[in-house]
N, C-alpha and C. Protein backbone atom coordinates (compact mmCIF):
# COMPACT_ATOMS: atom_id res chain seq x y z
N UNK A 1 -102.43 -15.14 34.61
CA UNK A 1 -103.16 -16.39 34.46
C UNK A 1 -102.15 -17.52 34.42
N UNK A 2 -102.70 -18.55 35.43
CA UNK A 2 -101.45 -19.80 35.29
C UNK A 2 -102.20 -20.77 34.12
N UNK A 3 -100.76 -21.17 33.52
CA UNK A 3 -101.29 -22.66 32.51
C UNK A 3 -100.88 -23.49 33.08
N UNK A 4 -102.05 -24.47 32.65
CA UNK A 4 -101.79 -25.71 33.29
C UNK A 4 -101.62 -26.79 32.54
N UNK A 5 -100.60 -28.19 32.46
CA UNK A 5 -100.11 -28.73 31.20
C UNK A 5 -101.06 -30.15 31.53
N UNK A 6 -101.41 -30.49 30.24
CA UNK A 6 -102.68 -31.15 30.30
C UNK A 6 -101.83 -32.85 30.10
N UNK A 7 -101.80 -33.62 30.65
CA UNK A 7 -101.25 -34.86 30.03
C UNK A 7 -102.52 -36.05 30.52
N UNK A 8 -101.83 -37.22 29.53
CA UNK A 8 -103.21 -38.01 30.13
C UNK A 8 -103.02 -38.70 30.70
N UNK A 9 -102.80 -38.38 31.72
CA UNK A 9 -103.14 -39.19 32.85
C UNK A 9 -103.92 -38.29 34.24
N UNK A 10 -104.23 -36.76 33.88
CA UNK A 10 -104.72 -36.13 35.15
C UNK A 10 -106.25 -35.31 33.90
N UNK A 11 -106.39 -35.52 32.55
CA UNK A 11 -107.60 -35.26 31.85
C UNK A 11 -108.72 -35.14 32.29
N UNK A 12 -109.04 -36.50 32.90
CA UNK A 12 -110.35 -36.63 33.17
C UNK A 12 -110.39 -35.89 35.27
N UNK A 13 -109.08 -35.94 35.34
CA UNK A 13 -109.21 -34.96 37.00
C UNK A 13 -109.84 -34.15 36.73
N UNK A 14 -108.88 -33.34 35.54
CA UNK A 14 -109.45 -32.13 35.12
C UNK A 14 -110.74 -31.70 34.69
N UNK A 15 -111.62 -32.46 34.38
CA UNK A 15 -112.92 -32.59 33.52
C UNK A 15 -113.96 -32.78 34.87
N UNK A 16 -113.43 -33.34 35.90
CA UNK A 16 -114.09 -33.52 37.42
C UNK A 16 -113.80 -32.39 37.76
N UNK A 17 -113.07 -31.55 38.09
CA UNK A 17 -113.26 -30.66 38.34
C UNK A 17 -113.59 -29.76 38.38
N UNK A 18 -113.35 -29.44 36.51
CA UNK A 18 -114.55 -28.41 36.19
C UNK A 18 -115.54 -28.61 35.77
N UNK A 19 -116.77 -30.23 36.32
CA UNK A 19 -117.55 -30.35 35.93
C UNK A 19 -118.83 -29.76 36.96
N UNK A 20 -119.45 -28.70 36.63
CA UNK A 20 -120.85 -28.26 37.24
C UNK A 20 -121.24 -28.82 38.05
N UNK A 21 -121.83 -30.27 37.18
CA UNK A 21 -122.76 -31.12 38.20
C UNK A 21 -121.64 -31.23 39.99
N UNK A 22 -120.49 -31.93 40.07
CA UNK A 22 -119.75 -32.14 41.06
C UNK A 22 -119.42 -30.58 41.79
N UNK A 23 -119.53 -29.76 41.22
CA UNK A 23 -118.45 -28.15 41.84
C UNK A 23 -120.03 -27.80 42.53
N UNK A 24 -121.70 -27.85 42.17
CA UNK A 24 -122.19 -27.06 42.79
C UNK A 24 -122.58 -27.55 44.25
N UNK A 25 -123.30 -26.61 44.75
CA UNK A 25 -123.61 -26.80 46.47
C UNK A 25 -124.85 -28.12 46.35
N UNK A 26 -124.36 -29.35 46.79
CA UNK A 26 -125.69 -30.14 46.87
C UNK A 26 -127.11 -29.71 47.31
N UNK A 27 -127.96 -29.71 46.51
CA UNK A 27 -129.67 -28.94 46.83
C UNK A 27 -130.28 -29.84 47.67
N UNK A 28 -130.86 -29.58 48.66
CA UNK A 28 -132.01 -30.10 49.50
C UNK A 28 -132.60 -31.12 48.36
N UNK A 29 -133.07 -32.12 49.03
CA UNK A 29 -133.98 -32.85 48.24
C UNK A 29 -134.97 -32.57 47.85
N UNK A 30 -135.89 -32.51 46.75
CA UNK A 30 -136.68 -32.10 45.95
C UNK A 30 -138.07 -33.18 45.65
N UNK A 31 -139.02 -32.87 45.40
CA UNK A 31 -139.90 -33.54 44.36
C UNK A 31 -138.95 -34.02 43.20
N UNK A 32 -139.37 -35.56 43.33
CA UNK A 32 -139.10 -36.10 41.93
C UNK A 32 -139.55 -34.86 41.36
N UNK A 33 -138.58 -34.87 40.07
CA UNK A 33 -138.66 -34.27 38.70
C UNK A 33 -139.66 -34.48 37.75
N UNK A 34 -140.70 -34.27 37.17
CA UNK A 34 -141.87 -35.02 36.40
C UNK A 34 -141.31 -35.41 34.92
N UNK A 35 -141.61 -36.46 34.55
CA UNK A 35 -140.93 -37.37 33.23
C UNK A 35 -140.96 -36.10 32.09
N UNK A 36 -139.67 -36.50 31.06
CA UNK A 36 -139.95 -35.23 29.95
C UNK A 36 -141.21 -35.33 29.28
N UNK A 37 -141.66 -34.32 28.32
CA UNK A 37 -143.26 -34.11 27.81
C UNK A 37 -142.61 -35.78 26.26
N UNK A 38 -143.33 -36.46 26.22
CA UNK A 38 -142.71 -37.29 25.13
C UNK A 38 -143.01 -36.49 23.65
N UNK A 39 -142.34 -36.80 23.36
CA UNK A 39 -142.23 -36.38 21.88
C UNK A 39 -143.27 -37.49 20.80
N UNK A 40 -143.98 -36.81 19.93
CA UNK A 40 -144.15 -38.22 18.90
C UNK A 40 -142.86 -38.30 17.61
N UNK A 41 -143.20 -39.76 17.40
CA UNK A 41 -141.83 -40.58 16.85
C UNK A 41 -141.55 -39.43 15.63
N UNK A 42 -143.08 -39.12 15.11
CA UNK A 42 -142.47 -38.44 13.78
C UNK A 42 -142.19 -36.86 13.92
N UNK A 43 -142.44 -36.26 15.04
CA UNK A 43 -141.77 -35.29 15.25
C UNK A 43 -140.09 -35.16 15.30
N UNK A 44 -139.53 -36.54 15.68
CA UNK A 44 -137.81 -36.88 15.37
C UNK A 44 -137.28 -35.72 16.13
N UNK A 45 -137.94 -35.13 17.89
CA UNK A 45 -136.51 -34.65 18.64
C UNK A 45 -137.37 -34.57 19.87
N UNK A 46 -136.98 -34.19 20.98
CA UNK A 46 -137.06 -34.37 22.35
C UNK A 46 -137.15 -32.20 22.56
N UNK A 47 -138.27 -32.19 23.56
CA UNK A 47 -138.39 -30.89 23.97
C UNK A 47 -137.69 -30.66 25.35
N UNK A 48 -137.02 -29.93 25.50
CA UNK A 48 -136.86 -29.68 27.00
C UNK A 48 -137.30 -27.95 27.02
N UNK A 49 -138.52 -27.90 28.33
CA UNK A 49 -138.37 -26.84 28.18
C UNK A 49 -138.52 -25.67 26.93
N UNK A 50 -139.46 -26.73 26.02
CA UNK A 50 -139.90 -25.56 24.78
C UNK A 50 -138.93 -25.53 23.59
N UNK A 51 -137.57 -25.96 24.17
CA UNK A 51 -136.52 -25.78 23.24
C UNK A 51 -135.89 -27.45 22.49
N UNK A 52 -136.29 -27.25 21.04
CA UNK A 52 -135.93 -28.47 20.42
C UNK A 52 -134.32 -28.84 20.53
N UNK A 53 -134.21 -29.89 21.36
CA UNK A 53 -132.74 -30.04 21.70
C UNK A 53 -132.05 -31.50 20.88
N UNK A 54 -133.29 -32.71 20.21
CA UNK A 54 -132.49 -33.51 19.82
C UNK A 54 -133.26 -33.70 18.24
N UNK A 55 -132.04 -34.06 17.31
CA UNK A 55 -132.79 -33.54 15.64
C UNK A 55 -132.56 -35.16 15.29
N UNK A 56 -133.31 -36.08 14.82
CA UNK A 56 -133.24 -37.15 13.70
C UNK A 56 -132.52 -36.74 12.66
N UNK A 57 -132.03 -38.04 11.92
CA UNK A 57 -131.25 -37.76 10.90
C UNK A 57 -131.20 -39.35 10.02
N UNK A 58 -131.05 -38.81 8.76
CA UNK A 58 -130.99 -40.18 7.95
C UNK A 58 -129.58 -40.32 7.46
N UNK A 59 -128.66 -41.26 7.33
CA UNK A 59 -127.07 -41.34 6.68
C UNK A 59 -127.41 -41.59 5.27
N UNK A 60 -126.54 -40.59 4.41
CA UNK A 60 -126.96 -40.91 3.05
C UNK A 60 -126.64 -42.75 2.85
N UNK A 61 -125.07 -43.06 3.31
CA UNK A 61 -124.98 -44.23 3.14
C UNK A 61 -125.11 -45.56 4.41
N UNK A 62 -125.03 -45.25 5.72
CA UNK A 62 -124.88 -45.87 6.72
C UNK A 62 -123.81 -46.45 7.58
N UNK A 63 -124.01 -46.47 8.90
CA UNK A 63 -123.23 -46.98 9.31
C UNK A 63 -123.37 -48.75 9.36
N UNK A 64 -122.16 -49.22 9.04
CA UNK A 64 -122.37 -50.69 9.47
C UNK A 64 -121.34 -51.21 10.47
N UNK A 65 -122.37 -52.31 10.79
CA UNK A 65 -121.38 -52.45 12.05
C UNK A 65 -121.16 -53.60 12.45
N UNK A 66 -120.34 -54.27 13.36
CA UNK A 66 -119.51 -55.63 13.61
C UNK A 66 -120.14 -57.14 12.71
N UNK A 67 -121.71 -56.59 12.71
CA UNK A 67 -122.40 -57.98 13.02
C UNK A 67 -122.87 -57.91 11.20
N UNK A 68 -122.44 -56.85 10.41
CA UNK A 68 -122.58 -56.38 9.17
C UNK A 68 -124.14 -55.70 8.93
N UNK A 69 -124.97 -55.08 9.89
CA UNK A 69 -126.14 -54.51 9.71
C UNK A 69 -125.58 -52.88 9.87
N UNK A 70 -126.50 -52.60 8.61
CA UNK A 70 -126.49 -51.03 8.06
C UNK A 70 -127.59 -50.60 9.05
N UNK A 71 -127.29 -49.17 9.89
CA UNK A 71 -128.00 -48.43 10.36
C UNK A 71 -128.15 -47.38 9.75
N UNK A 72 -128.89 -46.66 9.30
CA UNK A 72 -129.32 -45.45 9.11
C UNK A 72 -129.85 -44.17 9.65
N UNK A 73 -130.42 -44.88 10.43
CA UNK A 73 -131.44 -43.36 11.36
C UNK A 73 -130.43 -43.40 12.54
N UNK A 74 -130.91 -42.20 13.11
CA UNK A 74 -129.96 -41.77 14.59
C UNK A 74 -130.46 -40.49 14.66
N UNK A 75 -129.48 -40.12 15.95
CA UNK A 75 -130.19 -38.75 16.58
C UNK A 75 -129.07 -37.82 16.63
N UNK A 76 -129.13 -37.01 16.46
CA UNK A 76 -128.49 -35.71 17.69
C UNK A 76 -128.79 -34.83 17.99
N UNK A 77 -128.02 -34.83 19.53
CA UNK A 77 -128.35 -33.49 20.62
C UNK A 77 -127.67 -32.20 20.18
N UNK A 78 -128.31 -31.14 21.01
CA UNK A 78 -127.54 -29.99 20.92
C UNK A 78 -126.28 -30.27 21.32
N UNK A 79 -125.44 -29.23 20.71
CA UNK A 79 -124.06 -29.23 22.03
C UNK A 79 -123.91 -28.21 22.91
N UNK A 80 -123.36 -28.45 23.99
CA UNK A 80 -122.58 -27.59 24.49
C UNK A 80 -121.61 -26.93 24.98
N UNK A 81 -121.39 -25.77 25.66
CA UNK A 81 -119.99 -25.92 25.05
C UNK A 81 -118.85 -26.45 25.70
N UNK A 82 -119.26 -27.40 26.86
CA UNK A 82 -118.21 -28.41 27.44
C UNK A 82 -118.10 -29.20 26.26
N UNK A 83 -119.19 -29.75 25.49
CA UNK A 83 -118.64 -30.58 24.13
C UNK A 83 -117.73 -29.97 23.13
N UNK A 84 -117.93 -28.97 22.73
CA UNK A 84 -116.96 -27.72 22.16
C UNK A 84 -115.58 -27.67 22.43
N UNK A 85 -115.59 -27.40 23.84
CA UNK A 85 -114.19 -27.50 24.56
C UNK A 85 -113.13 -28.93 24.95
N UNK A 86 -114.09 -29.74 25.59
CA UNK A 86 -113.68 -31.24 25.46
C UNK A 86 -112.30 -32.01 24.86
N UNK A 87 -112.95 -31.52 23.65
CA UNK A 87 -111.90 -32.49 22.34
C UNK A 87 -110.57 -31.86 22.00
N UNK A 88 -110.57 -30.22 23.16
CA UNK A 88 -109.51 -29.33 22.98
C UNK A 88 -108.39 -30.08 23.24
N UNK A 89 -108.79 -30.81 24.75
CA UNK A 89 -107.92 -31.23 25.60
C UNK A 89 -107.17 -33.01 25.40
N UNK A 90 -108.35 -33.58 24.35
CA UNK A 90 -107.64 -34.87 23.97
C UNK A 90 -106.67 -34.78 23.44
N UNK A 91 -106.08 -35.97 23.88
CA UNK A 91 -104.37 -35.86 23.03
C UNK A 91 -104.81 -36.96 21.68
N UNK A 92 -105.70 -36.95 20.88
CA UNK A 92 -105.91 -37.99 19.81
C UNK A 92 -106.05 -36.50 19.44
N UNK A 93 -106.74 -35.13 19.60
CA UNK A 93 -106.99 -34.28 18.56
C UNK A 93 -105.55 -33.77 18.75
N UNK A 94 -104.57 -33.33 19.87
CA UNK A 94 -103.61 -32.58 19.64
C UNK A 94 -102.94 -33.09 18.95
N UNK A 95 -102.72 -34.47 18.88
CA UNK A 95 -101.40 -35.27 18.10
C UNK A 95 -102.19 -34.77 16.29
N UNK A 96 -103.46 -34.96 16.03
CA UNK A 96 -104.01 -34.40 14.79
C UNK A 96 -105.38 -34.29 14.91
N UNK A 97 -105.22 -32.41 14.28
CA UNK A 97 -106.57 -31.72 15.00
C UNK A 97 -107.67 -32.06 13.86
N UNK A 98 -107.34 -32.68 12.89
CA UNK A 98 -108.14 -33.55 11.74
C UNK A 98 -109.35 -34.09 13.15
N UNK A 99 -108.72 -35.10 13.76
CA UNK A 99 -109.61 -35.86 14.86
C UNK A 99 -110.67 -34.90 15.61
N UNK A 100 -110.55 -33.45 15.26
CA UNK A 100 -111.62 -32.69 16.33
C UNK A 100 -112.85 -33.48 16.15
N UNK A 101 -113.24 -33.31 14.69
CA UNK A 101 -114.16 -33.77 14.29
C UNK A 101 -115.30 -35.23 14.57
N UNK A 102 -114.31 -36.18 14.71
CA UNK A 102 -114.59 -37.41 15.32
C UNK A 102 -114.81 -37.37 16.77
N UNK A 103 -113.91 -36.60 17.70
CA UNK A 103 -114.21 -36.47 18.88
C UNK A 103 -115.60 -36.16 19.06
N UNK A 104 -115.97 -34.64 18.69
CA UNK A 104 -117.20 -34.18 18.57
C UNK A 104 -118.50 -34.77 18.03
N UNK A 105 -118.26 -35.56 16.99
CA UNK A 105 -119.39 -36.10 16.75
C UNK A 105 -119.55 -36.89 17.62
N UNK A 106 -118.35 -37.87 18.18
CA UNK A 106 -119.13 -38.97 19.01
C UNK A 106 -119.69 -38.91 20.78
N UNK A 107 -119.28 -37.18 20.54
CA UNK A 107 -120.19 -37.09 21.81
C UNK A 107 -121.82 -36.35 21.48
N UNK A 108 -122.06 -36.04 20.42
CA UNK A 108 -123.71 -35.40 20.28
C UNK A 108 -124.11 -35.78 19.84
N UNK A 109 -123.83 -37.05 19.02
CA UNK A 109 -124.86 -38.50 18.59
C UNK A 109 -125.36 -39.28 19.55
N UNK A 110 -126.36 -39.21 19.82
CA UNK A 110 -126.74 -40.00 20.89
C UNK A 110 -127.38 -41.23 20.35
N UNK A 111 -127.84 -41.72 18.88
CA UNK A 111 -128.11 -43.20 18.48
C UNK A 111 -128.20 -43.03 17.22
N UNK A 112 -127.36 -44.22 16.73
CA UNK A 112 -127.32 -44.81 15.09
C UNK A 112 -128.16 -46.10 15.23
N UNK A 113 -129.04 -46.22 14.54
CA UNK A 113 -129.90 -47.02 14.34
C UNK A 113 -129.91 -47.98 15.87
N UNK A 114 -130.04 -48.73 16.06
CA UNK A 114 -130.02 -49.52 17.66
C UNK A 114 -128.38 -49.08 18.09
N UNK A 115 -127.79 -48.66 17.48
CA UNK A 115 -126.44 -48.33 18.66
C UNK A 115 -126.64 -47.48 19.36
N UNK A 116 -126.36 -47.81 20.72
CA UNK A 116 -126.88 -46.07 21.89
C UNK A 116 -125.19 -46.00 22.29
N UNK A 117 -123.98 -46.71 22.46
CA UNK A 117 -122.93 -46.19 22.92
C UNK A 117 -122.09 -45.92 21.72
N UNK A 118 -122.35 -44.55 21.53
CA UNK A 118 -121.36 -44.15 20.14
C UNK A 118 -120.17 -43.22 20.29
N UNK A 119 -119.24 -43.56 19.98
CA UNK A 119 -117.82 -43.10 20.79
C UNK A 119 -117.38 -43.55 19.49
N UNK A 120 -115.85 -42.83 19.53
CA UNK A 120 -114.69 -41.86 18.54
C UNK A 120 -115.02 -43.23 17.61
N UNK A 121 -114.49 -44.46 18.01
CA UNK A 121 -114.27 -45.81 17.12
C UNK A 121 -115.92 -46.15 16.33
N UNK A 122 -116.67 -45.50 16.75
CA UNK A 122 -117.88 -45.86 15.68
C UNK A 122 -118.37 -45.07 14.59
N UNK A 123 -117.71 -43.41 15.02
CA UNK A 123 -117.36 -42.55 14.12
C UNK A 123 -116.34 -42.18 12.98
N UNK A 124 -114.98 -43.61 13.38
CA UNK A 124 -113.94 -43.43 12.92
C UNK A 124 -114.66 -44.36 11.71
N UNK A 125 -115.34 -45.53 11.78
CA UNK A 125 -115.63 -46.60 10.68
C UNK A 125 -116.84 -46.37 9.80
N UNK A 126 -117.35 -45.27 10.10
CA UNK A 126 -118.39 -44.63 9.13
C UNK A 126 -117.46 -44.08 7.82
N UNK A 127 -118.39 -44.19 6.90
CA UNK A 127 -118.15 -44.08 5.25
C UNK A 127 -117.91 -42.32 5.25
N UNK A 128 -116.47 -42.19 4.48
CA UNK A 128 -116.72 -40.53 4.26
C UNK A 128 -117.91 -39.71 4.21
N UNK A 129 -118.67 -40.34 3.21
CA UNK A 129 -119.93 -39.40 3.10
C UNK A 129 -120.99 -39.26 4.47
N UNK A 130 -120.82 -40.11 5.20
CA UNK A 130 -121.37 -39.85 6.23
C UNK A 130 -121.05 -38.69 7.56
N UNK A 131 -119.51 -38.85 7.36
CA UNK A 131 -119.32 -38.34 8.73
C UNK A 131 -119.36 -36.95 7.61
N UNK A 132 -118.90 -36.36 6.70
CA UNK A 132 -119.30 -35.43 6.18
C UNK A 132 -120.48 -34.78 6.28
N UNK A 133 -121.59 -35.53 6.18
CA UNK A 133 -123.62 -35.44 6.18
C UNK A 133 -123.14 -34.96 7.89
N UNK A 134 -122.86 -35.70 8.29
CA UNK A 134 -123.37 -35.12 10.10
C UNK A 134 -122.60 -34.09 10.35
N UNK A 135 -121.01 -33.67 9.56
CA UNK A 135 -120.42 -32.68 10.31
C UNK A 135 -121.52 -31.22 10.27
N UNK A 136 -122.27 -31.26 8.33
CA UNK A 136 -123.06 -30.23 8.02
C UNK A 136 -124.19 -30.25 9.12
N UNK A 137 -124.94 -31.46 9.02
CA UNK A 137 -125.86 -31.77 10.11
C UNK A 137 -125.70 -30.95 11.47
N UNK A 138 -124.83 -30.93 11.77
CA UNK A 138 -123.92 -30.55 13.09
C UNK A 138 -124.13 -28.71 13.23
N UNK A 139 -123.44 -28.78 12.06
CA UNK A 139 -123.40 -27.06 11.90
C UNK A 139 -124.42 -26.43 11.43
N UNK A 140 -125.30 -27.17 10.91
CA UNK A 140 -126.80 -26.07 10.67
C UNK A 140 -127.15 -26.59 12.02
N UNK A 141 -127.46 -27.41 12.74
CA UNK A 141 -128.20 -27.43 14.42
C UNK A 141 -127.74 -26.97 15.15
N UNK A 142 -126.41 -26.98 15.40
CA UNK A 142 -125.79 -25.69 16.55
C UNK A 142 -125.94 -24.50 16.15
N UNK A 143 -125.58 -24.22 15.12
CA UNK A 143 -125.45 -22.87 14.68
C UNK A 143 -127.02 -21.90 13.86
N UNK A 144 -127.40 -22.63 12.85
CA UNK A 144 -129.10 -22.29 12.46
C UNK A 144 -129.89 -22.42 13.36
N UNK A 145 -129.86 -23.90 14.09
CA UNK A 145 -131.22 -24.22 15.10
C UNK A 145 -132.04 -25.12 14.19
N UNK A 146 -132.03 -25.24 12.77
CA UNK A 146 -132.83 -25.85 12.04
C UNK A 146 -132.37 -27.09 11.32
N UNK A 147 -132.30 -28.44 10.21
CA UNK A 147 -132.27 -28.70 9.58
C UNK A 147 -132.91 -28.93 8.05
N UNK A 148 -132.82 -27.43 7.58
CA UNK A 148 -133.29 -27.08 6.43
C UNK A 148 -132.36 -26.10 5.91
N UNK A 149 -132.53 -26.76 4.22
CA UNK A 149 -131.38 -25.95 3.66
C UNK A 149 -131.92 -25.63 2.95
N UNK A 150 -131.52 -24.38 2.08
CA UNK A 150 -132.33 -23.80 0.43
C UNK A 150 -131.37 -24.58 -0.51
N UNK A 151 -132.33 -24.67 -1.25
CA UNK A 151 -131.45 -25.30 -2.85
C UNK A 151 -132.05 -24.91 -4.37
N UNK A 152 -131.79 -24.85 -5.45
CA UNK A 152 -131.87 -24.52 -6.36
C UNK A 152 -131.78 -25.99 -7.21
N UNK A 153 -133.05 -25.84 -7.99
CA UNK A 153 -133.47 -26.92 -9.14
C UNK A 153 -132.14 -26.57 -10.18
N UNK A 154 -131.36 -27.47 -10.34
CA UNK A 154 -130.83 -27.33 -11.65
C UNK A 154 -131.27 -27.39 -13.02
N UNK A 155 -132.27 -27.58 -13.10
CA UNK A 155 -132.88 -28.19 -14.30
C UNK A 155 -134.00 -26.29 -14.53
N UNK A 156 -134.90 -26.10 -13.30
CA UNK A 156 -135.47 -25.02 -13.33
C UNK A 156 -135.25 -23.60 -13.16
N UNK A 157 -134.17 -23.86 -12.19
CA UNK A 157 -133.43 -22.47 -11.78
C UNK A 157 -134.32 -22.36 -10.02
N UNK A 158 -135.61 -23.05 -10.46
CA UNK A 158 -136.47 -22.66 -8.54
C UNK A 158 -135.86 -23.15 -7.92
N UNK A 159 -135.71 -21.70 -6.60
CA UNK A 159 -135.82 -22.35 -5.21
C UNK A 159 -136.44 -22.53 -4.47
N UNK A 160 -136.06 -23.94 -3.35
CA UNK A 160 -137.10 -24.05 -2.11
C UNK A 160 -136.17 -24.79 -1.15
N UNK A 161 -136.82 -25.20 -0.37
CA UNK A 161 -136.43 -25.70 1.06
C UNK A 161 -136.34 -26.97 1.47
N UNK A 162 -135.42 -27.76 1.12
CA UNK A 162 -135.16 -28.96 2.03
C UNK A 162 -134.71 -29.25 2.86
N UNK A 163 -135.61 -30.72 4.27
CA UNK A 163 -135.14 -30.73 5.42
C UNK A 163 -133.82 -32.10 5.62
N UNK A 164 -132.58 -32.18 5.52
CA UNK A 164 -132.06 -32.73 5.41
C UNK A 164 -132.06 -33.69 6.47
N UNK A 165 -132.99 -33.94 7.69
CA UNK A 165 -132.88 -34.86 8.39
C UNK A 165 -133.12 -36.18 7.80
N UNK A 166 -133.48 -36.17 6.98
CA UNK A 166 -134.28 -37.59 5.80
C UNK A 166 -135.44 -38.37 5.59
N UNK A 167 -135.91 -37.38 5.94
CA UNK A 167 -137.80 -38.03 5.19
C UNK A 167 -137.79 -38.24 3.85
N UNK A 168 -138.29 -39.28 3.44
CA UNK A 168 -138.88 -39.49 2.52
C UNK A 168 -139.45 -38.79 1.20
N UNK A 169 -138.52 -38.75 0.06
CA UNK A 169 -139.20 -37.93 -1.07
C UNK A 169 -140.68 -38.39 -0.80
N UNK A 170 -141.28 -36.79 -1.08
CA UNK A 170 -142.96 -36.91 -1.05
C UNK A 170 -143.55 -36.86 0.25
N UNK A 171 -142.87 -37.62 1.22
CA UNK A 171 -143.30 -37.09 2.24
C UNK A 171 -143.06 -35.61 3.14
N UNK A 172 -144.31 -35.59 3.99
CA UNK A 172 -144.00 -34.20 4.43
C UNK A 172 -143.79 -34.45 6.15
């Protein structure tokens, strides 16, 4: 097997090249595609195909941003595992692999409150506790499929089930 030495300035060659969409055989033209099935708002994710691919989420504390407005709600997608692999190849994670983290989030967030272009620098200025909330966020949806966790009453000893995307105590 040959290695190949990654520097940045041929990255994104590399990312063209092994990107799917560009490598496969162009398909005959098709029927438009029919619009996705819409989701309702309070369902908080997008179906493709049966399979829940994008999860709502509430920031315990928020992001704020240039103009000083706190966002809270946002989304994220599944990943996959070009997102997985991706952040292998940045030289912000090789110089410190601390940064995986930031890389990754700011590609499977797809919106913080009205922000839709969310990249490394909007992930870097979020409050510890946040990017913390989404890394877990992150890892029960790739990995569970769900956002629900068990927890234990301190006070009672019961357990039950909370959905950490952030509804509303009381609400269901």
């Amino acid at each position: 097997m040959r290695r190949r030495t990654v520097t940045a300035g041929n990255v994104e060659e590399i990312l063209r090249a092994t990107d799917p969409a560009r490598t496969a055989e162009p398909a005959a033209p098709a029927s438009p595609a029919p619009p996705p099935a819409a989701s309702s708002p309070a369902a908080g994710h997008r179906e493709e195909h049966g399979l829940r691919t994008e999860f709502e989420f509430e920031l315990p504390r928020g992001y704020v941003d240039e103009a000083g407005t706190v966002h809270r709600h946002g989304s994220m997608r599944l990943a996959t595992a070009r997102d997985e692999l991706r952040p292998q190849i940045d030289l912000r994670v090789k110089e410190n692999p601390a940064y995986l983290s930031v890389v990754l989030l700011s590609q499977v967030i797809t919106r913080i409150g009205t922000v839709t272009d969310v990249h490394a620098g909007v992930v870097e200025r979020m409050y510890a506790t946040d990017v913390a909330f989404l890394q877990d966020f992150y890892r029960r949806v790739n990995s569970e499929g769900h956002t629900r966790a068990a927890v234990t009453c301190p006070h009672c000893s019961g357990g039950f089930e909370v959905d950490l995307s952030g509804g509303r105590l009381g609400e269901s």
